[in-house]
Each structure stands twice: as C-alpha cells, then as structure tokens.
N, C-alpha and C. Protein backbone atom coordinates (compact mmCIF):
# COMPACT_ATOMS: atom_id res chain seq x y z
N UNK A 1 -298.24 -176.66 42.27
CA UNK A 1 -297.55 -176.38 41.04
C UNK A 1 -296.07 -176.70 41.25
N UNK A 2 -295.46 -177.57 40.36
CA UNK A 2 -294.34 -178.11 40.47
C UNK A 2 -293.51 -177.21 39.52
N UNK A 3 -291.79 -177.43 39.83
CA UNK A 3 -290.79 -177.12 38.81
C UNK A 3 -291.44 -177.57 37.58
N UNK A 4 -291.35 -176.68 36.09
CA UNK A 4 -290.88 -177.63 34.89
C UNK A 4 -289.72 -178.86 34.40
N UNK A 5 -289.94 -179.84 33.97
CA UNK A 5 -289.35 -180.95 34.05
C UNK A 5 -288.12 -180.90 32.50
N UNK A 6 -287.24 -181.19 32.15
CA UNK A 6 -286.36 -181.24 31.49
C UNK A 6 -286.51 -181.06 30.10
N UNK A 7 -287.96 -181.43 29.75
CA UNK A 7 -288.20 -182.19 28.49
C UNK A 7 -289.42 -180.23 28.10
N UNK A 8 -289.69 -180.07 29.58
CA UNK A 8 -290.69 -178.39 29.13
C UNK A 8 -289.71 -177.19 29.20
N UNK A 9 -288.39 -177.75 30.06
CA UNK A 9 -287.77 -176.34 29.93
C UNK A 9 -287.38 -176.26 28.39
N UNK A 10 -286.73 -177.66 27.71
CA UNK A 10 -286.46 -177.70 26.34
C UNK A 10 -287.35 -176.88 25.45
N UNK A 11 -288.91 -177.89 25.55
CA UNK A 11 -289.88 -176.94 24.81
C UNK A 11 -290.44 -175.96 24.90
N UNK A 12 -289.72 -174.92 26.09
CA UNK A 12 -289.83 -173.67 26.46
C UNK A 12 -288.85 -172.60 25.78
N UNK A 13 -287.69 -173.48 25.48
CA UNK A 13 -286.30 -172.85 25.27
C UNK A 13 -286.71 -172.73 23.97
N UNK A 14 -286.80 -173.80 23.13
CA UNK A 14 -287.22 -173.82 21.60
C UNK A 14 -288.06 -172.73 21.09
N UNK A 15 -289.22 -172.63 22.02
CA UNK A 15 -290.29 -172.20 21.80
C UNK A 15 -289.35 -170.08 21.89
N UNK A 16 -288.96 -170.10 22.77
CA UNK A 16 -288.19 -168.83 22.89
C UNK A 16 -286.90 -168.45 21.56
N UNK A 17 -286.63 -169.52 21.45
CA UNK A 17 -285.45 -169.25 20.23
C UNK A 17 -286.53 -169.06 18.57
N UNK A 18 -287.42 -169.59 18.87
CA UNK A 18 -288.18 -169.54 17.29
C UNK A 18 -288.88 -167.98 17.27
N UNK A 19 -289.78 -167.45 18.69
CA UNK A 19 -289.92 -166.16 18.16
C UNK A 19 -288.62 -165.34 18.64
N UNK A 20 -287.61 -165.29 19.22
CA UNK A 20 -287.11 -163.88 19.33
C UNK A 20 -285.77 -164.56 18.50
N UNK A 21 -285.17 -165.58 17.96
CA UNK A 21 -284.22 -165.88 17.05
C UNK A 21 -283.03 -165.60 17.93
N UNK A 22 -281.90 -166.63 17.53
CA UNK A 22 -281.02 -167.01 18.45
C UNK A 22 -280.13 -165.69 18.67
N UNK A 23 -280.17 -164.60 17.61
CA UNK A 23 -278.88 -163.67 17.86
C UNK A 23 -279.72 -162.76 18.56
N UNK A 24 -280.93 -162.34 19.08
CA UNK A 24 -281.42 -161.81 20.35
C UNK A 24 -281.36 -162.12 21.94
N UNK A 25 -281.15 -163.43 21.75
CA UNK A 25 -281.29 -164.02 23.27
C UNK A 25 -280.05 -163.57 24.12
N UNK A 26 -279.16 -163.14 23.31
CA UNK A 26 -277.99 -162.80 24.07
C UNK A 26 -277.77 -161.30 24.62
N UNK A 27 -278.94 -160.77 23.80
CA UNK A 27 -278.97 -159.33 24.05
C UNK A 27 -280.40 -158.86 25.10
N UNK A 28 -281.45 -159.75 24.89
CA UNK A 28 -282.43 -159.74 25.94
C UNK A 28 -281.79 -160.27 27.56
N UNK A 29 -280.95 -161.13 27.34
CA UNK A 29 -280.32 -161.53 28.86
C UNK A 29 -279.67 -160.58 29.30
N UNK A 30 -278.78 -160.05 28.80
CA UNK A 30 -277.91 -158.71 28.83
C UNK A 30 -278.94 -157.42 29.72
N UNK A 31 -279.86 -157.14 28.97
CA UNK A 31 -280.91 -156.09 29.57
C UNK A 31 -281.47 -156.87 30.46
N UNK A 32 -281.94 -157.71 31.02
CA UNK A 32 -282.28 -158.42 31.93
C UNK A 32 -281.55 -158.79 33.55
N UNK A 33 -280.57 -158.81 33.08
CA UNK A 33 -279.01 -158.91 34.14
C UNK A 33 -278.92 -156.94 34.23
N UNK A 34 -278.93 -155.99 33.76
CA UNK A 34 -278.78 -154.92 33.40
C UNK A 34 -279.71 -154.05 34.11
N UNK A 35 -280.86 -154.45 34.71
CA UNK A 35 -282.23 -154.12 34.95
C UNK A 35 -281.93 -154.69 36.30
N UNK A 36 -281.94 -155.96 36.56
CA UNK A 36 -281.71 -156.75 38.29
C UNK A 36 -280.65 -155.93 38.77
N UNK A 37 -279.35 -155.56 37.88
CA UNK A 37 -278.13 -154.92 38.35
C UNK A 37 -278.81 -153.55 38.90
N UNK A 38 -278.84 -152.72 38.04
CA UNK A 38 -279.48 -151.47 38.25
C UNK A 38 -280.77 -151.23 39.75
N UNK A 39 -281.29 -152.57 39.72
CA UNK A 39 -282.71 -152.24 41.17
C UNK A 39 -282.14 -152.56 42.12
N UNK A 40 -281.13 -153.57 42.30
CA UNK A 40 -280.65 -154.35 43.42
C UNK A 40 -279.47 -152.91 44.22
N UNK A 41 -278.55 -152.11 43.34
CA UNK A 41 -277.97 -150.95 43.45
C UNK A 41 -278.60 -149.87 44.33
N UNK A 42 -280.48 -149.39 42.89
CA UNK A 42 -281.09 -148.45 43.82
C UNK A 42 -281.36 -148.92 45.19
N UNK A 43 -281.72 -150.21 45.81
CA UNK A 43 -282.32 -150.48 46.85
C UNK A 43 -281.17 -150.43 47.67
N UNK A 44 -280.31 -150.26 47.51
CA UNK A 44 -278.74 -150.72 48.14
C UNK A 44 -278.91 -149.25 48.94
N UNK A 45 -278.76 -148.54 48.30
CA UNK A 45 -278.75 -146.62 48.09
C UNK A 45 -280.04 -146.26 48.96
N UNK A 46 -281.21 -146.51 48.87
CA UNK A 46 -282.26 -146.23 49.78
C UNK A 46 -281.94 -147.00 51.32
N UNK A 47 -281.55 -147.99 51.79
CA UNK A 47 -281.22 -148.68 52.90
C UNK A 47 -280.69 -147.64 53.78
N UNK A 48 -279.50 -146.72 53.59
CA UNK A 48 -279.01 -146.31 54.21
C UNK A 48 -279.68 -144.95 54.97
N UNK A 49 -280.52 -144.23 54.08
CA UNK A 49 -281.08 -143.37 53.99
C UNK A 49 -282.29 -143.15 54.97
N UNK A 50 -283.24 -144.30 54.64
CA UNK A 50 -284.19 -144.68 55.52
C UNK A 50 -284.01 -144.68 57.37
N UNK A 51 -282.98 -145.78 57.87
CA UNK A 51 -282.89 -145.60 59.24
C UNK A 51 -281.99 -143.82 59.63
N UNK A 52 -281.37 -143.35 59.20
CA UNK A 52 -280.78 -141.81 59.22
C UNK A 52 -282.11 -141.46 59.52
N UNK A 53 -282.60 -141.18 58.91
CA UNK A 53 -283.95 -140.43 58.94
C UNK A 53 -284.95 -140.37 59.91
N UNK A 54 -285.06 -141.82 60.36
CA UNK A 54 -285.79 -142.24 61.51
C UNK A 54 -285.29 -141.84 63.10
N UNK A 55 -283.86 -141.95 62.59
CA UNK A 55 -283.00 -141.92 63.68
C UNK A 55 -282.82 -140.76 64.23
N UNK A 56 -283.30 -139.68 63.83
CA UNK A 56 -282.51 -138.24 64.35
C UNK A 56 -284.07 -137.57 64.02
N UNK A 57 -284.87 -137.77 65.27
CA UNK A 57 -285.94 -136.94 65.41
C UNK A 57 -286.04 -135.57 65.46
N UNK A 58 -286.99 -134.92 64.79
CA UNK A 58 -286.72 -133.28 64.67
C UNK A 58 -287.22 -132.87 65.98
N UNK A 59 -286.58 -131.69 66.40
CA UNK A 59 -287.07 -130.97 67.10
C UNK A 59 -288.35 -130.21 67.30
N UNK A 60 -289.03 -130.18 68.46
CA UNK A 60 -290.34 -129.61 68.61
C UNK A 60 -290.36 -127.98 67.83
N UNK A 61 -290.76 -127.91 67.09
CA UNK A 61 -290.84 -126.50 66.75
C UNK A 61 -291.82 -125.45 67.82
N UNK A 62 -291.36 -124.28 67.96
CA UNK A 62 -291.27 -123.82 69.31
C UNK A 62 -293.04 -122.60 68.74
N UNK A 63 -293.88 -122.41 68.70
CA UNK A 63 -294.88 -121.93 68.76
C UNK A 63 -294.93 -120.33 69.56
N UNK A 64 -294.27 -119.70 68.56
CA UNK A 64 -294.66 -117.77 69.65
C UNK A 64 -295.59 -117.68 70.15
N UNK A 65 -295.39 -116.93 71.33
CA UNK A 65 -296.61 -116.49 71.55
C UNK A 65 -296.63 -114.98 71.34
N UNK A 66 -298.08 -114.61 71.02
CA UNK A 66 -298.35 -113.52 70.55
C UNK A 66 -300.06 -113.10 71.36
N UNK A 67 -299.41 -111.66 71.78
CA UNK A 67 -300.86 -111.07 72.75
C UNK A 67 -302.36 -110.94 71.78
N UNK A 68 -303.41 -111.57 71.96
CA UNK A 68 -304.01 -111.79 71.55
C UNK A 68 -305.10 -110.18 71.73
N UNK A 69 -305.77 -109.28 71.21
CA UNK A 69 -306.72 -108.39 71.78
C UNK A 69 -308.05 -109.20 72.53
N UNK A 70 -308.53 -108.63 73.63
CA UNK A 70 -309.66 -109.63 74.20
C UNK A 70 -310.95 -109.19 73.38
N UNK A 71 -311.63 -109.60 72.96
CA UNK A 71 -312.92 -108.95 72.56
C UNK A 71 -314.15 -109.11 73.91
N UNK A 72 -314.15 -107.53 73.79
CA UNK A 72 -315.26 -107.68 74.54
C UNK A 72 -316.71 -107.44 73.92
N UNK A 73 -317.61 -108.27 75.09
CA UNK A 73 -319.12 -107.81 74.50
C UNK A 73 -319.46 -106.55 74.58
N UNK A 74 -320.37 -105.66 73.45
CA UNK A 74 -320.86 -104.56 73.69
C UNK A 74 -321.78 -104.39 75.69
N UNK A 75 -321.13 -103.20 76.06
CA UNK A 75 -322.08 -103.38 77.23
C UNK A 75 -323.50 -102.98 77.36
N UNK A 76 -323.91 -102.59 76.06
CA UNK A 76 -325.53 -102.21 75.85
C UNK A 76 -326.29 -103.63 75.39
N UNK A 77 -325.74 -104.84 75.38
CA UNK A 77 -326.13 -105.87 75.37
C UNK A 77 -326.41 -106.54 76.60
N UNK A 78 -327.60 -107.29 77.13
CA UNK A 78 -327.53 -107.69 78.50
C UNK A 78 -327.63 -109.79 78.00
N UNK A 79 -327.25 -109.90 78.82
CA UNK A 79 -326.89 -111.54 78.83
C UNK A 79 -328.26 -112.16 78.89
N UNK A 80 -327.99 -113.63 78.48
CA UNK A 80 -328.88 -114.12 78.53
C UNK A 80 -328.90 -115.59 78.92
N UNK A 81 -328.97 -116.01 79.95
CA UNK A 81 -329.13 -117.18 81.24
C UNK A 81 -330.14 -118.28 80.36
C-alpha cells in the first residue's frame, strides 16, 4: 500500500470539504491538534513517575512473631502406625 498520489489527496480534500463544509475544517483541526497536544503532555507526566517507582524498592515488611498454643492430642487416644 502506497502514499495517496496528488490528484486522491485532492479528491479526498473535496470529498472532506463537501460533508463537514469549509467553516468546520478549521475548527475540527483545532480539536485535533488539541487532543495530540493534550496525550503527548499526559505521557510526558507519566515518564517520570514510572522509573521513581521502580527505582526505590520497598522494604521487606517485617512479619511478628507471635507464640503460637501447641495443640495437643487427647492422651486417651492411642496412635495409629
């Protein structure tokens, strides 16, 4: 699949000015430039955030210990091999 050639961007352009009419096109580019501005920003803003994060490993959280009661077996029970 190749570029469009001079003569399809024309009848692409035409084709764009007949449904959205010429005093829109200036305002759809606008939100368009407005939208790239706005994502290119957020992604700008997440970059920094990401390696921080990675970078400064948490600490092992430290696990109490706590005396457990032993259970024992009843001794009127006898084992069984």
């Amino acid at each position: 699949m190749s570029m469009p050639s001079g003569t399809e961007l024309l009848l692409i352009f035409g084709i764009v000015i007949l449904l959205f009419g010429a005093k829109k096109i200036p305002d759809l580019a606008k939100g368009i430039g407005q939208g790239i501005r706005n994502f290119k920003k957020e992604m700008k803003e997440e970059e920094p955030a990401a390696p921080t994060a990675s970078a400064t490993p948490e600490a092992p959280k430290q696990v109490e210990t706590s005396t457990t009661a032993s259970v024992e077996a009843p001794k009127d029970q006898t084992k069984q091999a």
